[in-house]
N, C-alpha and C. Protein backbone atom coordinates (compact mmCIF):
# COMPACT_ATOMS: atom_id res chain seq x y z
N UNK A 1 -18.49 18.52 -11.88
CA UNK A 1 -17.56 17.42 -11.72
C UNK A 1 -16.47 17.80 -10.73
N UNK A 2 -16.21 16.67 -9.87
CA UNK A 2 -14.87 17.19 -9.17
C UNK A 2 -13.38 16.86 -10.15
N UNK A 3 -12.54 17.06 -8.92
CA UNK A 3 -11.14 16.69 -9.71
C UNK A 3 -10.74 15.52 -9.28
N UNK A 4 -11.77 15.20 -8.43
CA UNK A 4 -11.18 13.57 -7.59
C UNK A 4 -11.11 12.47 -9.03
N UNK A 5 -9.79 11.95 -8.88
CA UNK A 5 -9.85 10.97 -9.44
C UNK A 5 -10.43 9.27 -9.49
N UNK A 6 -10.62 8.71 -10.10
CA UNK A 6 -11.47 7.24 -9.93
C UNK A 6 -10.56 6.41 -9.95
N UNK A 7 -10.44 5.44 -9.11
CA UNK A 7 -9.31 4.43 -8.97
C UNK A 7 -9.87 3.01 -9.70
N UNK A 8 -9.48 2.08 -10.53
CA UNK A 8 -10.32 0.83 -11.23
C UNK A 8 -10.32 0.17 -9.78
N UNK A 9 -10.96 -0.71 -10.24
CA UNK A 9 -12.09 -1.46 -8.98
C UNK A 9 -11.59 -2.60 -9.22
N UNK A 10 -10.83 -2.96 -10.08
CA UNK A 10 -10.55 -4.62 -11.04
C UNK A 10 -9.56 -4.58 -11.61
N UNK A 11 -8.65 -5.61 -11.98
CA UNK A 11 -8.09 -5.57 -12.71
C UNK A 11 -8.23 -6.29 -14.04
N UNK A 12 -8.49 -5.43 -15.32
CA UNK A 12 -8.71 -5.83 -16.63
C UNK A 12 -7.96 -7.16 -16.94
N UNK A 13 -7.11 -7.44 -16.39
CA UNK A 13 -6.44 -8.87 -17.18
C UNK A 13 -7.13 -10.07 -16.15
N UNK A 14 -6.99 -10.15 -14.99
CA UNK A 14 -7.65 -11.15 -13.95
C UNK A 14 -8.86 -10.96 -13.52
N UNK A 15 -9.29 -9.42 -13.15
CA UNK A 15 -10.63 -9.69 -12.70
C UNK A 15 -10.45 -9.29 -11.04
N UNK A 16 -9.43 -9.55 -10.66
CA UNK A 16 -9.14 -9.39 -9.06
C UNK A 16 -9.25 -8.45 -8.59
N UNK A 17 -9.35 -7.65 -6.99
CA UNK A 17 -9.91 -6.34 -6.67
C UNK A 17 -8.17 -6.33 -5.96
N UNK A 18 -7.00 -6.92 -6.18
CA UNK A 18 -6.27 -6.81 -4.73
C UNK A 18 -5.28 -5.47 -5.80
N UNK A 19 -5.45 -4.44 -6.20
CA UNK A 19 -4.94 -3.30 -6.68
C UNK A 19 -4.29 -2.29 -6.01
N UNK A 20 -3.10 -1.69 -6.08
CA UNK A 20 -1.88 -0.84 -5.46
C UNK A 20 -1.73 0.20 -6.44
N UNK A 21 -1.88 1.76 -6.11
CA UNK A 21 -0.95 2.38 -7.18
C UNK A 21 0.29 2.07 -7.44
N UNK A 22 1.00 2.30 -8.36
CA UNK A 22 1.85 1.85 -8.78
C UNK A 22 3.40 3.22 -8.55
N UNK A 23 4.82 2.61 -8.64
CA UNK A 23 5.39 3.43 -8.62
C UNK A 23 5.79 3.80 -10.10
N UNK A 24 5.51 3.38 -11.10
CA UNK A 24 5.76 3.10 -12.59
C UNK A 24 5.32 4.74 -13.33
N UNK A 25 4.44 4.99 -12.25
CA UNK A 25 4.39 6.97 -13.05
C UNK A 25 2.99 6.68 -12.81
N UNK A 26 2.49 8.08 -13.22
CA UNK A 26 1.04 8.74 -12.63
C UNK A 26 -0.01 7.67 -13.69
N UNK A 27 -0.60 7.04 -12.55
CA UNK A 27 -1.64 6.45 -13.23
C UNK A 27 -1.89 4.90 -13.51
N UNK A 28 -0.48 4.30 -13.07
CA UNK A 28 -0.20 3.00 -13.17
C UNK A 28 -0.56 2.13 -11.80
N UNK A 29 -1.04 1.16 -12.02
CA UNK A 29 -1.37 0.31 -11.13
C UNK A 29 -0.45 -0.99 -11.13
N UNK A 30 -0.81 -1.71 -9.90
CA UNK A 30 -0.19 -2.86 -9.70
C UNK A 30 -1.64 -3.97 -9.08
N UNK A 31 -1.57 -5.20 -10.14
CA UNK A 31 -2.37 -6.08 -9.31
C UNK A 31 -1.48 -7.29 -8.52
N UNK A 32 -1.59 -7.39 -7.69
CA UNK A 32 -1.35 -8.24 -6.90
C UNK A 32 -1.19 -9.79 -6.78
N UNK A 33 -2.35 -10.34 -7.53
CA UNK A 33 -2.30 -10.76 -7.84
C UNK A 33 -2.09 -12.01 -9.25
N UNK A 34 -2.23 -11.38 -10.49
CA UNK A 34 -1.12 -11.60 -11.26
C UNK A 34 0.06 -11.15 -11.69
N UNK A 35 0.20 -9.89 -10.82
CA UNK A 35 1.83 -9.73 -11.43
C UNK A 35 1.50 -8.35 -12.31
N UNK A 36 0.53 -8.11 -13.15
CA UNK A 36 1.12 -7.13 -14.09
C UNK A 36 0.86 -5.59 -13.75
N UNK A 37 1.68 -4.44 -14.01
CA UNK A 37 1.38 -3.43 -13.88
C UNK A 37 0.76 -2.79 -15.14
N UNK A 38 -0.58 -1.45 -14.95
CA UNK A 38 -1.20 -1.36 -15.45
C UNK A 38 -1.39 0.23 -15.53
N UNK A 39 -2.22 0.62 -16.82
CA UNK A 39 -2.76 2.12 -16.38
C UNK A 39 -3.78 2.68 -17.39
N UNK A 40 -4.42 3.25 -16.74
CA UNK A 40 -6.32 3.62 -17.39
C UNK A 40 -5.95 4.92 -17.86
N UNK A 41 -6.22 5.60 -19.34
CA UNK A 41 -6.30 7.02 -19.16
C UNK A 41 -7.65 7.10 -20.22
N UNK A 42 -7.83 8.30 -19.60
CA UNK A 42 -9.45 8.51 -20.39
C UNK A 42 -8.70 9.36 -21.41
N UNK A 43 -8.78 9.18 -22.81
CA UNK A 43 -8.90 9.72 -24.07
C UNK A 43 -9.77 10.69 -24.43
N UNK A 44 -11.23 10.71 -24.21
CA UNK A 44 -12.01 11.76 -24.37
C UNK A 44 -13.52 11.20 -24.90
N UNK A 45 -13.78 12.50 -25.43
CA UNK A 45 -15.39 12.46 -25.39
C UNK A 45 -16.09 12.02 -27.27
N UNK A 46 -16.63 11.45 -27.44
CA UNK A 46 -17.08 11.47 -28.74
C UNK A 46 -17.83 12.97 -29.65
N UNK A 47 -17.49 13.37 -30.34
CA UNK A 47 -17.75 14.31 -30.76
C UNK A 47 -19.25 14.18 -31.18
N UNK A 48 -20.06 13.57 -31.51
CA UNK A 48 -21.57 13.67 -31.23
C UNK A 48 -21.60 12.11 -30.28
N UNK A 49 -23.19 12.18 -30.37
CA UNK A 49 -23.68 10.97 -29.64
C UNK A 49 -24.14 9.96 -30.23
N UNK A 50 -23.98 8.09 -29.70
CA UNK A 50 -23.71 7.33 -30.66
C UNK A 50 -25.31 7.55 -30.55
N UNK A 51 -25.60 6.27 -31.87
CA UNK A 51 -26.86 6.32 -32.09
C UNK A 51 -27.49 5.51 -31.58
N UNK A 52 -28.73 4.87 -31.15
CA UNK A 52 -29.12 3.83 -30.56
C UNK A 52 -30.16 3.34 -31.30
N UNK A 53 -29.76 2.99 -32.88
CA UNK A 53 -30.82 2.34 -33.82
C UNK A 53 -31.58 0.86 -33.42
């Protein structure tokens, strides 16, 4: 894995691609078009694997 980080492609509330980092602190975004600022953090890994019954 690298260390490059992944930037969202969308924004979860509209759907729109017009996305800015944000100055709000590491990780926050800005969409453009509705207005709200935003931010993704990955939590982690599931400790086993789900099941696929």
């Amino acid at each position: 894995m690298s260390d490059a980080r992944s930037a969202p492609l969308y924004c979860p509330y509209c759907g729109e691609e017009n996305l800015r980092p944000s100055e709000e602190g590491h990780g926050a975004w800005e969409c453009h078009a509705c207005v709200r600022v935003f931010s993704v953090k990955f939590v982690g890994l599931l400790s086993r694997g789900v099941d696929s019954r």
